[in-house]
N, C-alpha and C. Protein backbone atom coordinates (compact mmCIF):
# COMPACT_ATOMS: atom_id res chain seq x y z
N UNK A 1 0.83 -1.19 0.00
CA UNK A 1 0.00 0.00 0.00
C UNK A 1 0.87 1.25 0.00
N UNK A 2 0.00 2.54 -0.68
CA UNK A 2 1.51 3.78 -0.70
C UNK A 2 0.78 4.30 0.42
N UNK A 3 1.70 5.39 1.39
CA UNK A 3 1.60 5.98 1.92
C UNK A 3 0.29 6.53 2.30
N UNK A 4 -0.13 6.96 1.43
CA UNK A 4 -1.66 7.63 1.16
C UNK A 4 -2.98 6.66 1.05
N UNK A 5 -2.58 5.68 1.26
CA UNK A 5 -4.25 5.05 1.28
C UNK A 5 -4.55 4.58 2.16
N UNK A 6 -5.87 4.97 2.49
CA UNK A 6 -6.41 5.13 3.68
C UNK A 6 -6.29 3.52 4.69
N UNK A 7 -6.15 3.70 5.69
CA UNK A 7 -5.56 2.46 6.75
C UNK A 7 -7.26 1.89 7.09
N UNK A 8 -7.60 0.93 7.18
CA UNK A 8 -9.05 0.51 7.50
C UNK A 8 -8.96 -0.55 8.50
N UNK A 9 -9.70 -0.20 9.55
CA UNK A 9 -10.09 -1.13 10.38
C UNK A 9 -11.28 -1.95 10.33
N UNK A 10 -11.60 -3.29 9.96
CA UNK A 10 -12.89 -4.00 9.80
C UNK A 10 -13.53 -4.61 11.44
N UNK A 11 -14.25 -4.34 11.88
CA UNK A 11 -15.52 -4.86 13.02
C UNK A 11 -16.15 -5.42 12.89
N UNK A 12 -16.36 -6.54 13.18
CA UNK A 12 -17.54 -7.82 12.57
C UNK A 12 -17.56 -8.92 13.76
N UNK A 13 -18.95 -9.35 13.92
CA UNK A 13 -18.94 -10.66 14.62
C UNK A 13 -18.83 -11.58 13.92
N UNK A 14 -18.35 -13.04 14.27
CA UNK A 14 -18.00 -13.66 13.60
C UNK A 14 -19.33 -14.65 13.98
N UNK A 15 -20.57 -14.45 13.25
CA UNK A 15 -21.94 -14.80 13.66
C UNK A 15 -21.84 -16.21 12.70
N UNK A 16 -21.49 -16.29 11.54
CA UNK A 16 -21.89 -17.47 10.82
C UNK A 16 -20.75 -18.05 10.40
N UNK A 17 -20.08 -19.01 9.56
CA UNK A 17 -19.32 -19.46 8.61
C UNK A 17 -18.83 -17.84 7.06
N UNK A 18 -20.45 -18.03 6.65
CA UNK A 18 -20.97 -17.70 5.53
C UNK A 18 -20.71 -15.98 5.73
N UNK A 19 -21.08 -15.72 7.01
CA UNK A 19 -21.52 -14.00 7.59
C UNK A 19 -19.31 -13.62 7.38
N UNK A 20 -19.00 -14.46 7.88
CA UNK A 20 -17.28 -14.45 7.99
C UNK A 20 -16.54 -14.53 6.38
N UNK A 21 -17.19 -15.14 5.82
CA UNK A 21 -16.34 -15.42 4.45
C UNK A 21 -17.13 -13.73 3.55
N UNK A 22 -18.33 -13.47 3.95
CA UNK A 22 -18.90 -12.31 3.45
C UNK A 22 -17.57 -11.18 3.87
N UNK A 23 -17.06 -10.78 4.67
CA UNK A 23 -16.28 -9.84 5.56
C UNK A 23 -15.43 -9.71 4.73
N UNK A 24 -14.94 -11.37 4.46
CA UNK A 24 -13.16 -11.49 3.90
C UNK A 24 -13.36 -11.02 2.18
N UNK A 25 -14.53 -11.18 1.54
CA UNK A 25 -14.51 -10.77 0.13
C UNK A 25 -14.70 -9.64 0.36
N UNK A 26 -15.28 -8.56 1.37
CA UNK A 26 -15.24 -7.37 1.37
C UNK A 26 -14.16 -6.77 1.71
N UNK A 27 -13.41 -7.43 2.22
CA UNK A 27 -12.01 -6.75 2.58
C UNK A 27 -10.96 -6.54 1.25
N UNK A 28 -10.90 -7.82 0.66
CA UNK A 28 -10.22 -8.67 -0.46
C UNK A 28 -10.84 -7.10 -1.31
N UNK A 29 -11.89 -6.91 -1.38
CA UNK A 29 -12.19 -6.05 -2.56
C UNK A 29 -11.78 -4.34 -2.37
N UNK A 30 -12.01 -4.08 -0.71
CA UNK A 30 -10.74 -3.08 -0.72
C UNK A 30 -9.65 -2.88 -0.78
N UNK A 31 -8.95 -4.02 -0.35
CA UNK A 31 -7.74 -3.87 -0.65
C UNK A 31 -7.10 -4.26 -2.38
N UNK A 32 -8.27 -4.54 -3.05
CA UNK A 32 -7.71 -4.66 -4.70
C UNK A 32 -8.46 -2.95 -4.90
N UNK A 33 -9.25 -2.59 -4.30
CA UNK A 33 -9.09 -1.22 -4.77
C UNK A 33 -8.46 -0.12 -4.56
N UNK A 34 -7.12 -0.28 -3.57
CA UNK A 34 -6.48 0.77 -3.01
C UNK A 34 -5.99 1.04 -1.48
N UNK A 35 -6.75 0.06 -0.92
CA UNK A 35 -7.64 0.28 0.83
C UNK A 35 -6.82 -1.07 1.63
N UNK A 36 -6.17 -0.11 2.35
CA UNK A 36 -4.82 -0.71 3.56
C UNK A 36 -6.01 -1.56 4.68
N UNK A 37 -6.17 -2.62 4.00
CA UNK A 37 -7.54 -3.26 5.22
C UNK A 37 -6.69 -3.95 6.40
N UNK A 38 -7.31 -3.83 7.59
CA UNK A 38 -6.66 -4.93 8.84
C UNK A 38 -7.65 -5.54 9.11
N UNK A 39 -7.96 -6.90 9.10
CA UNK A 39 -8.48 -7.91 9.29
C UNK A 39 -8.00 -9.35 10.57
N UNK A 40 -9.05 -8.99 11.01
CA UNK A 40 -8.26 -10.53 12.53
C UNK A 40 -7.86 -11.52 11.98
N UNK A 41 -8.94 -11.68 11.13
CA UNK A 41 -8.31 -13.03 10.27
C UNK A 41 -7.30 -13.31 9.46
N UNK A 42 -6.47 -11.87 9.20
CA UNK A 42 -5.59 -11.71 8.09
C UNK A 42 -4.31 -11.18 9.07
N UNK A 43 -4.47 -10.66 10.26
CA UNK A 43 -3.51 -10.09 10.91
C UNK A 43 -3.14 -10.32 12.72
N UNK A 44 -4.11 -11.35 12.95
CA UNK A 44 -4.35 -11.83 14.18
C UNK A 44 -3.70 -13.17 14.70
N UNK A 45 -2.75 -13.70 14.94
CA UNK A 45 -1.93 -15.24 14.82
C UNK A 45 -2.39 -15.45 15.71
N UNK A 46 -2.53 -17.03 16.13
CA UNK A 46 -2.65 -17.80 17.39
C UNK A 46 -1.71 -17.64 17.76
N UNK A 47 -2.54 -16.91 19.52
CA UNK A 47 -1.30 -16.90 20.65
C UNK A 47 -1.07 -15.81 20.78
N UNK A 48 -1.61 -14.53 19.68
CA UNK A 48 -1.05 -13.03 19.98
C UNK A 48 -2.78 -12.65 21.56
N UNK A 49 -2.18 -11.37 21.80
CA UNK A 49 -3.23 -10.45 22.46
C UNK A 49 -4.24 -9.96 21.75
N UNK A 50 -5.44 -11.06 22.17
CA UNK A 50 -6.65 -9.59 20.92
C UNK A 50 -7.09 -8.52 21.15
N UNK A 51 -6.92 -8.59 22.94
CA UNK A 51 -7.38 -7.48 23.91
C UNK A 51 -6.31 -6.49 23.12
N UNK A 52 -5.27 -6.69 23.04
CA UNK A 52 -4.34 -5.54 22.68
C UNK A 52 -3.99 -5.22 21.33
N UNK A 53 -4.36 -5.90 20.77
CA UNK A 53 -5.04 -6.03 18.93
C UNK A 53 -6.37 -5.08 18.78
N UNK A 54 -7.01 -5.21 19.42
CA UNK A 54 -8.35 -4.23 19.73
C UNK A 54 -8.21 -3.04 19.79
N UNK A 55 -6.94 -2.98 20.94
CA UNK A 55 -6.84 -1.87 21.24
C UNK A 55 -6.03 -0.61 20.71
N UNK A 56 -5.50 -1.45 19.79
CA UNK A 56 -3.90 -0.98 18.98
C UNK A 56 -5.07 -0.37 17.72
N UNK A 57 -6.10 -0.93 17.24
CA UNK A 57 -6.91 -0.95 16.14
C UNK A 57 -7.50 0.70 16.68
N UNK A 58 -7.72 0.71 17.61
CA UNK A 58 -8.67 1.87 17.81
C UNK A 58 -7.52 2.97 18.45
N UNK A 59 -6.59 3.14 18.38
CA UNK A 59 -5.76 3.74 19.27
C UNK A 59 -4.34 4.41 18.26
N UNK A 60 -4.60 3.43 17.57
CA UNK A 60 -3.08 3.89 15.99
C UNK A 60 -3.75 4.98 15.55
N UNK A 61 -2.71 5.75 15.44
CA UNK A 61 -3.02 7.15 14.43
C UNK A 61 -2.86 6.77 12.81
N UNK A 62 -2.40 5.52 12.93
CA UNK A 62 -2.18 5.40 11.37
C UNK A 62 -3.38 4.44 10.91
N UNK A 63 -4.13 3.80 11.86
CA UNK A 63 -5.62 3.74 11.38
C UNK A 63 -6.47 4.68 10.93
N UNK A 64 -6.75 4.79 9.93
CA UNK A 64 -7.17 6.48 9.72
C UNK A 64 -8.87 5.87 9.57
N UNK A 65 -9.62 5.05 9.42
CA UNK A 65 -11.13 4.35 9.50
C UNK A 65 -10.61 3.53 9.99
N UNK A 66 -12.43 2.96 10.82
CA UNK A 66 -13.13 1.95 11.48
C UNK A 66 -14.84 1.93 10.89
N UNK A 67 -14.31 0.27 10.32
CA UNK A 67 -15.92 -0.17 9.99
C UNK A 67 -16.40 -1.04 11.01
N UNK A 68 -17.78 -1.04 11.54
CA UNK A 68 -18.40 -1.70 12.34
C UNK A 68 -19.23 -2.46 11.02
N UNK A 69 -19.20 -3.71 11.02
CA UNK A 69 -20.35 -4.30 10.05
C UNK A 69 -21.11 -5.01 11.23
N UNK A 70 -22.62 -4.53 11.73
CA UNK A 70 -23.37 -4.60 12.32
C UNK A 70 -24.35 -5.96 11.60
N UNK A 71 -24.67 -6.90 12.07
CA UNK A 71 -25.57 -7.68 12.14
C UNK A 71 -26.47 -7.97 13.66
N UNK A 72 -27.30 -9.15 13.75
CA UNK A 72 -28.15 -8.86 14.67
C UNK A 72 -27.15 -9.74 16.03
N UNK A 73 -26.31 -10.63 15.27
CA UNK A 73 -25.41 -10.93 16.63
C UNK A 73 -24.41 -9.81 16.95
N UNK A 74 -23.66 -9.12 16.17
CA UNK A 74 -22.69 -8.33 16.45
C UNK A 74 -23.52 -6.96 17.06
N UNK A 75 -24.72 -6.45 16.63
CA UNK A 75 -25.83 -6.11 17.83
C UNK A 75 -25.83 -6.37 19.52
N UNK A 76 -25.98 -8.06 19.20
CA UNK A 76 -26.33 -7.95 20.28
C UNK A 76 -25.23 -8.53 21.73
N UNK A 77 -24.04 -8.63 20.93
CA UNK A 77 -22.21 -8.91 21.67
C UNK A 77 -22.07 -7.22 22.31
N UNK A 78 -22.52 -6.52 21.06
CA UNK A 78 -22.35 -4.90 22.00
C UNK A 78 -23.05 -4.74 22.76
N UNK A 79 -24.04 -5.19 22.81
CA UNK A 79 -24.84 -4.13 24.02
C UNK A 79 -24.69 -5.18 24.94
N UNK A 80 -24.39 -6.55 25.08
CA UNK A 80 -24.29 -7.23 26.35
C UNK A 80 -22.62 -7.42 26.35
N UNK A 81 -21.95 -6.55 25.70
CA UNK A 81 -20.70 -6.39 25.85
C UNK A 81 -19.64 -8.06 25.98
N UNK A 82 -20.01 -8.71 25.35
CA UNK A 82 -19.54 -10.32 25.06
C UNK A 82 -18.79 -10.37 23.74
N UNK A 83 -17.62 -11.14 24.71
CA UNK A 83 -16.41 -11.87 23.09
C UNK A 83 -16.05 -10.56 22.46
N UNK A 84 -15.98 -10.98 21.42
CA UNK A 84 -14.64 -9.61 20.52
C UNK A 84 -15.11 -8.11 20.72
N UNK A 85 -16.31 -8.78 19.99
CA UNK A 85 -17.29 -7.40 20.00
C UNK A 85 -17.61 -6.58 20.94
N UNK A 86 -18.14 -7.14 22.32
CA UNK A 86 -18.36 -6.29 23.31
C UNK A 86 -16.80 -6.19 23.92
N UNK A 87 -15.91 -6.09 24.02
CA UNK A 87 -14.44 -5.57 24.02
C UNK A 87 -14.46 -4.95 23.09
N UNK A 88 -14.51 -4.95 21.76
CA UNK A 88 -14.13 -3.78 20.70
C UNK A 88 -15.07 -2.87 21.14
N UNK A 89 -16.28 -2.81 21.60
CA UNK A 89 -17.18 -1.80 21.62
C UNK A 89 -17.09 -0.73 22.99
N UNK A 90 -16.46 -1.53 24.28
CA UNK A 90 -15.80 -1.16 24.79
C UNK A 90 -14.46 -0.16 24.61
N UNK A 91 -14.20 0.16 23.98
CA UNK A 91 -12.69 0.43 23.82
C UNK A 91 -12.97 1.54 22.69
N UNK A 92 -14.07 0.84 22.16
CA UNK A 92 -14.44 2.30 20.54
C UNK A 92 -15.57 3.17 21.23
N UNK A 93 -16.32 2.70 21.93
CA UNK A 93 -16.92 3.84 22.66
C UNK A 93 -16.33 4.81 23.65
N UNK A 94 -15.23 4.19 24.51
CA UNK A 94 -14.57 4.89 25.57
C UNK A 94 -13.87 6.13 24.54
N UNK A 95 -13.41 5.97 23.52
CA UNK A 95 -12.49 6.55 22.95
C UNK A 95 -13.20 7.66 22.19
N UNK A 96 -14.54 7.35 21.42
CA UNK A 96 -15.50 7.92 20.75
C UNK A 96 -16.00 8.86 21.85
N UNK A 97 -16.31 9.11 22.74
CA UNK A 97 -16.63 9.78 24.07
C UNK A 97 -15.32 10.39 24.37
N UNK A 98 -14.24 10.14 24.76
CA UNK A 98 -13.09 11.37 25.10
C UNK A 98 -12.67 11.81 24.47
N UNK A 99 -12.56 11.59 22.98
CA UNK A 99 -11.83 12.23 22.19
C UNK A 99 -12.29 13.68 21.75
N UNK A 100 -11.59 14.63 21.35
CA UNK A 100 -12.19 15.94 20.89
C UNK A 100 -12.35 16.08 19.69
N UNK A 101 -11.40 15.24 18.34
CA UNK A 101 -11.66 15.14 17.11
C UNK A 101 -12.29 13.79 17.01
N UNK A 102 -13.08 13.86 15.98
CA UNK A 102 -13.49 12.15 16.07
C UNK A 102 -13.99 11.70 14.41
N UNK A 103 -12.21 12.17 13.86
CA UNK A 103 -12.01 11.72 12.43
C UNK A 103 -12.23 9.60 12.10
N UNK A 104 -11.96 9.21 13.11
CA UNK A 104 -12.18 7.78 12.81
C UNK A 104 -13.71 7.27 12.59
């Protein structure tokens, strides 16, 4: 990727098989169009920190976007704050609330 294209963070529950392989062709298709995607599945190894993968995602200045792809499980991991999601939502709301610019 050059310098200039935009850094993307993807958010997704990992609700189905099918809902997961949907994510990865959407990613696959930004990044053939230009678009610096980070993906768990593409950048996450067994054995690393996701807590701190999460947090690195929402916290890099060189993330310049964050997509939430909302379905009715990844719904409902946020609001009962469970598994990836309710940690990512944790951590993107705390941040979405203190921050004074809120370019992401």
């Amino acid at each position: 990727m050059t310098d200039t294209a935009p850094r993307l963070f993807i958010s997704y529950s990992w609700s189905s098989p099918a809902h997961q392989e949907w994510v990865i062709e959407l990613a696959t298709r930004l990044v053939n169009n230009g678009v610096d995607v980070i993906l768990d599945r593409w950048e996450l190894r067994e054995g690393h920190d996701s807590i701190h993968f999460m947090e690195k995602m929402v916290t890099d200045p060189s993330v310049t976007h964050v997509v939430m792809i909302s379905d009715e499980s990844y719904a409902k991991k946020a609001d009962d704050r469970s598994g990836g999601v309710g940690t990512e939502t944790t951590i993107i709301s705390k941040n979405v609330y203190e921050a004074q610019g809120q370019e992401k």
